[in-house]
C-alpha atoms as a PDB file:
ATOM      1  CA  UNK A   1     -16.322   3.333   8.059  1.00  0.00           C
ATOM      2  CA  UNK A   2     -15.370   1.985  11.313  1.00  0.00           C
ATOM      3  CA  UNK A   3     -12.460   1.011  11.040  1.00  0.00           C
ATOM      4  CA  UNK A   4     -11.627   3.001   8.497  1.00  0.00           C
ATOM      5  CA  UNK A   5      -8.760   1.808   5.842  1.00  0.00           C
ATOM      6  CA  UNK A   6      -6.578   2.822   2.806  1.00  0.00           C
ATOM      7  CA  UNK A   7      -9.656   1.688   0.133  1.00  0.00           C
ATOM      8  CA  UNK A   8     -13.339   0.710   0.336  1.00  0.00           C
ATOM      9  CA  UNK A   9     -14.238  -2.851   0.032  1.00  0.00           C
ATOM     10  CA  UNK A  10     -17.132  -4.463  -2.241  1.00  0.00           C
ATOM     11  CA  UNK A  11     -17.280  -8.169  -2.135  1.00  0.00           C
ATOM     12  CA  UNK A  12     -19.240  -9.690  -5.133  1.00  0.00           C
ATOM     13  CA  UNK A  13     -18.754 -13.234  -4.663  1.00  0.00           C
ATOM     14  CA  UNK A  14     -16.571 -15.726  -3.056  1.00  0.00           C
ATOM     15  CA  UNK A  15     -13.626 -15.075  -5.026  1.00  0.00           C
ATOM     16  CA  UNK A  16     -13.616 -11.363  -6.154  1.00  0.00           C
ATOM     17  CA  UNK A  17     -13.652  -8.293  -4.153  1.00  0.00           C
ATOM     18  CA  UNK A  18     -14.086  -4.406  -5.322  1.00  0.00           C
ATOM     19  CA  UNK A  19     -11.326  -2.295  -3.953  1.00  0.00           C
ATOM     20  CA  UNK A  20     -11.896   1.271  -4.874  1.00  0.00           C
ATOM     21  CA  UNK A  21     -10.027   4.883  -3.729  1.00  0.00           C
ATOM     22  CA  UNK A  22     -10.041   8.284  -4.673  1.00  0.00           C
ATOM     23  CA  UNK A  23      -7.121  10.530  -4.288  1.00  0.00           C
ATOM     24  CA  UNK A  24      -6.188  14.048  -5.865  1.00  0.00           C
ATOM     25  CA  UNK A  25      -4.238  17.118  -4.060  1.00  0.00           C
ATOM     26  CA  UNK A  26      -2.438  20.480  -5.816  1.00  0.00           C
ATOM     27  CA  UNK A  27       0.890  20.298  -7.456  1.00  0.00           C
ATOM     28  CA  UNK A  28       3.789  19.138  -5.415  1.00  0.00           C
ATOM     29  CA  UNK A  29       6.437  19.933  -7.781  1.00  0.00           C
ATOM     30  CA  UNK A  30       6.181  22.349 -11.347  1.00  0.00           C
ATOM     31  CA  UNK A  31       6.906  19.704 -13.595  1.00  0.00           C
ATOM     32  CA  UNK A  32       3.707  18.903 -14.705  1.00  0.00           C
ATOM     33  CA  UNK A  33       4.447  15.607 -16.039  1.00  0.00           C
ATOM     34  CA  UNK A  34       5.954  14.736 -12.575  1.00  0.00           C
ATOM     35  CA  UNK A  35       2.991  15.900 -10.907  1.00  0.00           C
ATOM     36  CA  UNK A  36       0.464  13.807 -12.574  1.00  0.00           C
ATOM     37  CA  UNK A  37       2.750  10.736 -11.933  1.00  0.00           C
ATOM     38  CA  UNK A  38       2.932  11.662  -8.071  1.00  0.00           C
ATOM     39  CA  UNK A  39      -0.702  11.975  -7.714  1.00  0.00           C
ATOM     40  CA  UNK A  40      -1.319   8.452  -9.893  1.00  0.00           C
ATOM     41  CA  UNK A  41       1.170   6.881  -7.745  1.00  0.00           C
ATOM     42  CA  UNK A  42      -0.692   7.908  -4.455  1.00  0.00           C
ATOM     43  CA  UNK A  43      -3.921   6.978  -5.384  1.00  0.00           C
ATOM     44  CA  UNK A  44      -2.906   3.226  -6.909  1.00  0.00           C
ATOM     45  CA  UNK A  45      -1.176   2.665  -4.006  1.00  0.00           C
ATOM     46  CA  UNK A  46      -3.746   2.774  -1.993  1.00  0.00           C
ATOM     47  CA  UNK A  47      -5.601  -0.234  -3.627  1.00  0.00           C
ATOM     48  CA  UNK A  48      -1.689  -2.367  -3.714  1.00  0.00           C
ATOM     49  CA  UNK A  49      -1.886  -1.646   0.529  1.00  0.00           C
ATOM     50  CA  UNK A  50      -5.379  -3.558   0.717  1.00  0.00           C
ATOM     51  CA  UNK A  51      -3.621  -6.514  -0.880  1.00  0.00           C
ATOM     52  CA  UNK A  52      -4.995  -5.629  -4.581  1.00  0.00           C
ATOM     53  CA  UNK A  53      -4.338  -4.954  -7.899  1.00  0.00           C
ATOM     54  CA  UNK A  54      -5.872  -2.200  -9.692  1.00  0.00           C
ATOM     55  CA  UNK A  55      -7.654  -2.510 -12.987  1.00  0.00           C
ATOM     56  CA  UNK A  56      -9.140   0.762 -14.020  1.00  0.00           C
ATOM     57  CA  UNK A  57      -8.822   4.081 -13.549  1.00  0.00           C
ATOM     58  CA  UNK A  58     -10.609   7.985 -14.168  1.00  0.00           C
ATOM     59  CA  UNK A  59      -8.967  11.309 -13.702  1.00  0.00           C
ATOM     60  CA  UNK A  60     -10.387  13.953 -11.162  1.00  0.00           C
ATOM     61  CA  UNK A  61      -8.512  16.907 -12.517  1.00  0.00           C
ATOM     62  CA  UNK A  62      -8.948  20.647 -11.750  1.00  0.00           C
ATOM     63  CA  UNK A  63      -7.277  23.187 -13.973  1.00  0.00           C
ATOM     64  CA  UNK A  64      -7.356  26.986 -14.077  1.00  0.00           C
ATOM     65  CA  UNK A  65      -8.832  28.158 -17.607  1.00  0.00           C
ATOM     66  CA  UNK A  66      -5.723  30.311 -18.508  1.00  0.00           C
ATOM     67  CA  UNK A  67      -3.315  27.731 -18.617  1.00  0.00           C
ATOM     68  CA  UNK A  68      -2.096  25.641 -21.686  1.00  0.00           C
ATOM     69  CA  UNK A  69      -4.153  22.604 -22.628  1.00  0.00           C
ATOM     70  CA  UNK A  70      -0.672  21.114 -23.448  1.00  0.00           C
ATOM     71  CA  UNK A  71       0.038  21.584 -19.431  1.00  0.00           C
ATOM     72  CA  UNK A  72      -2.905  19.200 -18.821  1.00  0.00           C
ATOM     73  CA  UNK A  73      -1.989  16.936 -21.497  1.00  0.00           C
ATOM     74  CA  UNK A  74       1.577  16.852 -19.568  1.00  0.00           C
ATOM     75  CA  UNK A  75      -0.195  15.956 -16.351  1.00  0.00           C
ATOM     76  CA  UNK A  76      -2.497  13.114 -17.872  1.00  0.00           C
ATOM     77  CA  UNK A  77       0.531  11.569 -19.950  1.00  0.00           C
ATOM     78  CA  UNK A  78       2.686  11.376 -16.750  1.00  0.00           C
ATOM     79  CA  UNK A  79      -0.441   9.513 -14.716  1.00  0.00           C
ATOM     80  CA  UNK A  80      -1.226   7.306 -17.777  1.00  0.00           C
ATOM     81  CA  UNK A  81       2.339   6.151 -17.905  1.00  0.00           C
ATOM     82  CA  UNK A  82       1.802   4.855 -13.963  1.00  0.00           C
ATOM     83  CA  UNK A  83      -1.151   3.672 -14.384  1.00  0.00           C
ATOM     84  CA  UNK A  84       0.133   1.476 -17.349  1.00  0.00           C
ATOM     85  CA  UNK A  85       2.647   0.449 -14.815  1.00  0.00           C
ATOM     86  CA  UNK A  86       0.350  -0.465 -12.462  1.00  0.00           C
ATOM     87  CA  UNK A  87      -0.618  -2.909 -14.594  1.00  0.00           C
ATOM     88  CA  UNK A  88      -3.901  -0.427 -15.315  1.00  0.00           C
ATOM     89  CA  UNK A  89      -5.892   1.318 -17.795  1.00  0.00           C
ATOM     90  CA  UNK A  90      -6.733   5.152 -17.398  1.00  0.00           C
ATOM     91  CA  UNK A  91     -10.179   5.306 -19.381  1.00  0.00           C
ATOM     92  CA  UNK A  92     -11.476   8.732 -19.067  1.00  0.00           C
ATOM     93  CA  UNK A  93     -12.323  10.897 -16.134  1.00  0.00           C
ATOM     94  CA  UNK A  94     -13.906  14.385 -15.242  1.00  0.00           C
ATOM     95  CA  UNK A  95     -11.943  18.107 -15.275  1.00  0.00           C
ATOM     96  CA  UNK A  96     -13.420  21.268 -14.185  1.00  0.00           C
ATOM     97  CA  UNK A  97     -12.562  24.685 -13.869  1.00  0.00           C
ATOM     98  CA  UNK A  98     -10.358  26.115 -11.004  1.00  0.00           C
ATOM     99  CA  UNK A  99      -8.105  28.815  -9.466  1.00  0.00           C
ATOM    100  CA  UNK A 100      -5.900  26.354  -8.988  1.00  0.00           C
ATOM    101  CA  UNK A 101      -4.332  22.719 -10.545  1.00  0.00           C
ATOM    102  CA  UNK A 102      -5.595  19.728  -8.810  1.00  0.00           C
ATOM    103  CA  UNK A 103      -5.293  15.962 -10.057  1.00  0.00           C
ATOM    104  CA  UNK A 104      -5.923  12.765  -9.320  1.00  0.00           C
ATOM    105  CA  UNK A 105      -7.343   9.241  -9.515  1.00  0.00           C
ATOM    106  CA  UNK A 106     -10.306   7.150  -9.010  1.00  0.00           C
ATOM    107  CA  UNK A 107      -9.329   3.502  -8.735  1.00  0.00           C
ATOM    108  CA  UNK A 108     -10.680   0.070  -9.018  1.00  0.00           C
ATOM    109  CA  UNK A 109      -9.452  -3.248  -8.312  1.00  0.00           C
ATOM    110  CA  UNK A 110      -9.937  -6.418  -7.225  1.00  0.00           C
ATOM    111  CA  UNK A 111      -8.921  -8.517  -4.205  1.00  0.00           C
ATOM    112  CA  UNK A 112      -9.519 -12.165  -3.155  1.00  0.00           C
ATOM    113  CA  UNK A 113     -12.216 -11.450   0.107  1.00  0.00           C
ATOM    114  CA  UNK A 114      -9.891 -13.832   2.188  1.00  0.00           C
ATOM    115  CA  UNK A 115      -6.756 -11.747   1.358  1.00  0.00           C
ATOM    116  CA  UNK A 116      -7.425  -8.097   2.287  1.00  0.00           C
ATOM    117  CA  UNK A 117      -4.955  -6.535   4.072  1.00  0.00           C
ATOM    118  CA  UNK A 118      -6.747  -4.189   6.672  1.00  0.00           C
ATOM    119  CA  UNK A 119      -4.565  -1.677   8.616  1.00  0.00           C
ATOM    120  CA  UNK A 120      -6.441  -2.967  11.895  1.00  0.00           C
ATOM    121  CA  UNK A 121      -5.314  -5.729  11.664  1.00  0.00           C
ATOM    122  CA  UNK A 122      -1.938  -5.460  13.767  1.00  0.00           C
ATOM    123  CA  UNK A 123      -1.197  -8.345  16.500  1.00  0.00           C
ATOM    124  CA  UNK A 124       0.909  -8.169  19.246  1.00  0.00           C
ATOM    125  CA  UNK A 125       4.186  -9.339  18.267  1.00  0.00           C
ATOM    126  CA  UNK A 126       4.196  -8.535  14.914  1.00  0.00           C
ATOM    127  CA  UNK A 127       7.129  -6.789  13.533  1.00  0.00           C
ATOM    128  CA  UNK A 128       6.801  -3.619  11.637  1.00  0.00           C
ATOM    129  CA  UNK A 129       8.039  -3.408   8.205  1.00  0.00           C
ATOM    130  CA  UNK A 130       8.620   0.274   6.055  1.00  0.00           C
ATOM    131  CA  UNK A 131       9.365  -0.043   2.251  1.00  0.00           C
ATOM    132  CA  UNK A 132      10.142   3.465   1.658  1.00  0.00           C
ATOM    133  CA  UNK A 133      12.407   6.280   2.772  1.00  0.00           C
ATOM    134  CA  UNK A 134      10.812   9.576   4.893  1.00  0.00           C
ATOM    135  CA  UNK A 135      11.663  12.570   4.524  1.00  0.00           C
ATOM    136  CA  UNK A 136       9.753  13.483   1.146  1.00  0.00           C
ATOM    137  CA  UNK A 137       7.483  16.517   3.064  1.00  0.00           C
ATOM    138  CA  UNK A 138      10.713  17.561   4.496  1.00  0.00           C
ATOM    139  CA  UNK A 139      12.657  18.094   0.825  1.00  0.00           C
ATOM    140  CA  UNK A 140       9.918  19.703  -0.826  1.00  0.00           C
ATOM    141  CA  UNK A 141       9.161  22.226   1.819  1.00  0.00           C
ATOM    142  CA  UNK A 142      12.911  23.007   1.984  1.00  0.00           C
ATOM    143  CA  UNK A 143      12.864  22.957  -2.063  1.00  0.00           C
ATOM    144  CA  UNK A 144      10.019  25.895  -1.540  1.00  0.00           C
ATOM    145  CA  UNK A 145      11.984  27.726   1.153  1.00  0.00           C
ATOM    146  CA  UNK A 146      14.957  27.613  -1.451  1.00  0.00           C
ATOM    147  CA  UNK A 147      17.440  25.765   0.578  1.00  0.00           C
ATOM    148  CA  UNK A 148      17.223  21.863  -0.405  1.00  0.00           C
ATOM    149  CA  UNK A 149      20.587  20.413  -1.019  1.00  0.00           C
ATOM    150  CA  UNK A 150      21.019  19.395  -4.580  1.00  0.00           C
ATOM    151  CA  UNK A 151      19.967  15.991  -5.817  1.00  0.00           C
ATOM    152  CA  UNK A 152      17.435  16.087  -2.825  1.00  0.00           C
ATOM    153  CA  UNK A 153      13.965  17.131  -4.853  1.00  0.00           C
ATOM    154  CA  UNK A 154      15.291  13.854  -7.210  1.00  0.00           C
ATOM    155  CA  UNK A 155      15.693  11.519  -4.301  1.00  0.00           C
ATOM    156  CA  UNK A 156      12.051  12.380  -3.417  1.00  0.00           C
ATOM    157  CA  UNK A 157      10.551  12.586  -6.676  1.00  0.00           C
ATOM    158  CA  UNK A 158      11.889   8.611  -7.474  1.00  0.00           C
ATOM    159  CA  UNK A 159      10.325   7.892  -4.453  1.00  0.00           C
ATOM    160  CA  UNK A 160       7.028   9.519  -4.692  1.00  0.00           C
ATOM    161  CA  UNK A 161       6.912   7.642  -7.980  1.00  0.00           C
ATOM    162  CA  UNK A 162       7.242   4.258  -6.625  1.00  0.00           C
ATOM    163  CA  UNK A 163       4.512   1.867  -7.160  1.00  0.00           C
ATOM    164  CA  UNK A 164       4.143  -0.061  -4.142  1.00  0.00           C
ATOM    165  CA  UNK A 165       3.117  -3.006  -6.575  1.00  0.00           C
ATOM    166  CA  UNK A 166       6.937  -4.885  -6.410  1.00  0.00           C
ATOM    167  CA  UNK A 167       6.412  -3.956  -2.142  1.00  0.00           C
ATOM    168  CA  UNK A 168       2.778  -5.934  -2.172  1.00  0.00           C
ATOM    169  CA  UNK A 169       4.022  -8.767  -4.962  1.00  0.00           C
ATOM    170  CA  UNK A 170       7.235  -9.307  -1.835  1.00  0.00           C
ATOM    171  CA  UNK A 171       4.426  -9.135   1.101  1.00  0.00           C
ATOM    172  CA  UNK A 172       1.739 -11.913  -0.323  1.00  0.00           C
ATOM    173  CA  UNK A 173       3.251 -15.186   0.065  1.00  0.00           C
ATOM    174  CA  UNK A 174       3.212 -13.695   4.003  1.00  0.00           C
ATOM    175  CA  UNK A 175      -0.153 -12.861   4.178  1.00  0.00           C
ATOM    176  CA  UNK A 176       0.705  -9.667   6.499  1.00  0.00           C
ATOM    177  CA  UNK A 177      -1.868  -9.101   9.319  1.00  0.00           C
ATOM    178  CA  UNK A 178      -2.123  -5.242   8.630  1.00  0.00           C
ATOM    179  CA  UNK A 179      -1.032  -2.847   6.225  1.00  0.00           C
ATOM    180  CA  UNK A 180      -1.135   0.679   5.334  1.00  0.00           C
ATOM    181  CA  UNK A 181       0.082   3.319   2.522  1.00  0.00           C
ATOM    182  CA  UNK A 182       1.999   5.771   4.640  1.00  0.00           C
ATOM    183  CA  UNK A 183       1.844   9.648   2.300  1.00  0.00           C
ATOM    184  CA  UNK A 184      -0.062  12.826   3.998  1.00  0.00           C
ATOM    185  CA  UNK A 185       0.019  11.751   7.636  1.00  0.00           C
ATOM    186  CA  UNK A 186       3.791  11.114   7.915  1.00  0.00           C
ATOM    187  CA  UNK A 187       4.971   7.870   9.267  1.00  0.00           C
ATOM    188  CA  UNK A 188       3.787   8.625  13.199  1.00  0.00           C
ATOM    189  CA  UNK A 189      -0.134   9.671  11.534  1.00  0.00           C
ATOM    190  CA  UNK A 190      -0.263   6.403  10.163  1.00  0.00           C
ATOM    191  CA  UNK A 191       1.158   4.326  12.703  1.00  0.00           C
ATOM    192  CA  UNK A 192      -0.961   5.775  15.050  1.00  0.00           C
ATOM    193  CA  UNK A 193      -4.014   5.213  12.721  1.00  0.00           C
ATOM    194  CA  UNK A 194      -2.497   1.599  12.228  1.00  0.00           C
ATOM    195  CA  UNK A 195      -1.845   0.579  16.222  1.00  0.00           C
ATOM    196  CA  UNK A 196      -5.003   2.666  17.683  1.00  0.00           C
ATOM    197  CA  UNK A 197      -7.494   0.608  15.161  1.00  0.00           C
ATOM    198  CA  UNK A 198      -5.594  -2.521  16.054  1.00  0.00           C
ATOM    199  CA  UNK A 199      -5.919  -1.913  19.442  1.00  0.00           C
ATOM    200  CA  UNK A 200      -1.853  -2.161  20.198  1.00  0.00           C
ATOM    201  CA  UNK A 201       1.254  -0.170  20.658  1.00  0.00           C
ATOM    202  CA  UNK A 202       3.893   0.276  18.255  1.00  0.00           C
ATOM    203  CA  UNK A 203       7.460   0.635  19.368  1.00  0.00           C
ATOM    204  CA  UNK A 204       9.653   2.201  16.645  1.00  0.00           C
ATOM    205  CA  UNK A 205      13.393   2.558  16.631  1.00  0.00           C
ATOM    206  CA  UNK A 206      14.501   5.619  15.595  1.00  0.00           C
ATOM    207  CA  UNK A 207      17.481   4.648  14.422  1.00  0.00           C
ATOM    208  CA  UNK A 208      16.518   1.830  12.199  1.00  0.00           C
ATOM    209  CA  UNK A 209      13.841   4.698   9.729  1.00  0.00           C
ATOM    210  CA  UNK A 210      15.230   5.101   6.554  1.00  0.00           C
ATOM    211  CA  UNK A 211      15.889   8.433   5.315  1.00  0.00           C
ATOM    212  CA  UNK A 212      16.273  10.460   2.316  1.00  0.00           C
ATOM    213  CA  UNK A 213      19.044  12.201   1.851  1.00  0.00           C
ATOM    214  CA  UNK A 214      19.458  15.323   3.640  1.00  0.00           C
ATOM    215  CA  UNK A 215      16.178  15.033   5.077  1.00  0.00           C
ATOM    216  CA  UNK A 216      17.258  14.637   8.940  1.00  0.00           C
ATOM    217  CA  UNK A 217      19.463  17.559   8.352  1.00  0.00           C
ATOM    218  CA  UNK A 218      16.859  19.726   6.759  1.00  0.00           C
ATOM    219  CA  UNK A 219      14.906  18.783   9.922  1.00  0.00           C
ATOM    220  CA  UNK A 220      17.198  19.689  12.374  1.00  0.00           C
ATOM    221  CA  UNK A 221      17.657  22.889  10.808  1.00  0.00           C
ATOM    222  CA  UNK A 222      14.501  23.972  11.345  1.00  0.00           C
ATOM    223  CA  UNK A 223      12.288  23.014   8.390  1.00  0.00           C
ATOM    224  CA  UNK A 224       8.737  21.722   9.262  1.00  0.00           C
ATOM    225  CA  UNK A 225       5.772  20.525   6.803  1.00  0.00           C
ATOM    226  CA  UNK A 226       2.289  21.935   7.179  1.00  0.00           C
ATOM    227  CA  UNK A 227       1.490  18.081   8.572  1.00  0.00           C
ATOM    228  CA  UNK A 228       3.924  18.731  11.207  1.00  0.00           C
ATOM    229  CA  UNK A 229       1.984  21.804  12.471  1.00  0.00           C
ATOM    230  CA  UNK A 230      -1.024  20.226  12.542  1.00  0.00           C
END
């Protein structure tokens, strides 16, 4: 656990490596299709930021008694279709009883042991590369505050979506020193994981971030995530 990264590591034998991750959090958005597909698409990515490819996959799901089976089946059909794109297979899982939704993955891959991609790894010199707009804790707080722009909760849905497996496929022939998932902790929580485990600085140019639509704006206007207060 020290240093700590996006997966856990299990090397078997020269060749293969174990990556494996577990991720699940409450509903970001009321579609529960969406929401499934979000929470896949944060826990594979976590195994595509060690440098692997995942394989198999369980669901960790929560779910209040009152609500619709068909709701759950919604959630699971929007993960399955991610996982499938992930080049996966979701086989199964666990669900209990809750107050409240909650879903997510378990995920295992593999990895060459030569060609993880740690996030301590950072050298001086190295330039920093971000595959992704920011913004999407912005959007959806200002979507539950009822003043998002229109088109914005979109924008950050298509993003939350993304695989990062076309990002890792672009990153391999480079074999990238360090690299991390960046989701809960914002872009400066995982910088700062990224650099302090490294043991360097990273400069970042403001200017140069790419955004989501209306996201600086909602900013500027006041709207803050519950990461931000933290």
């Amino acid at each position: 656990l020290d240093p700590a990264d996006d997966a856990a590591v299990y090397r078997l034998d020269d060749e293969r490596a174990l990556v494996f991750t577990v991720d699940f959090f409450p509903p970001l958005v009321d579609d529960p299709r969406t929401f499934g597909a979000i929470a896949a698409t944060n826990a594979l990515n976590d195994v595509f930021a060690m440098g692997g490819a995942p394989l198999l996959a369980l669901s960790v799901a929560a779910f209040p008694e009152e609500l619709p089976t068909e709701v759950l089946g919604e959630v699971l059909a929007g993960a399955d279709e991610r996982v499938r794109a992930a080049g996966a297979i979701l086989a199964g899982g666990h669900t209990i009883r809750d107050d409240e939704p909650k879903y997510g993955l378990a995920v295992v891959g593999t990895v060459h042991p030569e060609a993880i991609w740690p996030k301590a790894g950072a050298r001086e010199g190295d330039a920093l590369f971000l595959t992704k707009p920011l913004g999407t804790g912005i959007v959806l707080q200002a979507v539950r505050d009822g003043i998002a722009p229109p088109g914005a909760l979109d924008e950050a849905v298509a993003t939350m979506v993304e695989l990062n497996r076309g990002a890792a496929d672009v990153l391999r022939p480079f074999t990238p020193n360090a690299v991390t998932d960046v989701t809960g902790f914002g872009l400066l929580g995982h910088v700062h994981e990224l650099a302090s485990r490294s043991g360097v600085r990273a400069l970042i140019d403001a200017d140069a971030v790419p955004l989501l639509p209306g996201a600086l704006e909602l900013a500027e206007s006041g709207v803050r995530t519950g990461g931000d207060r933290r």
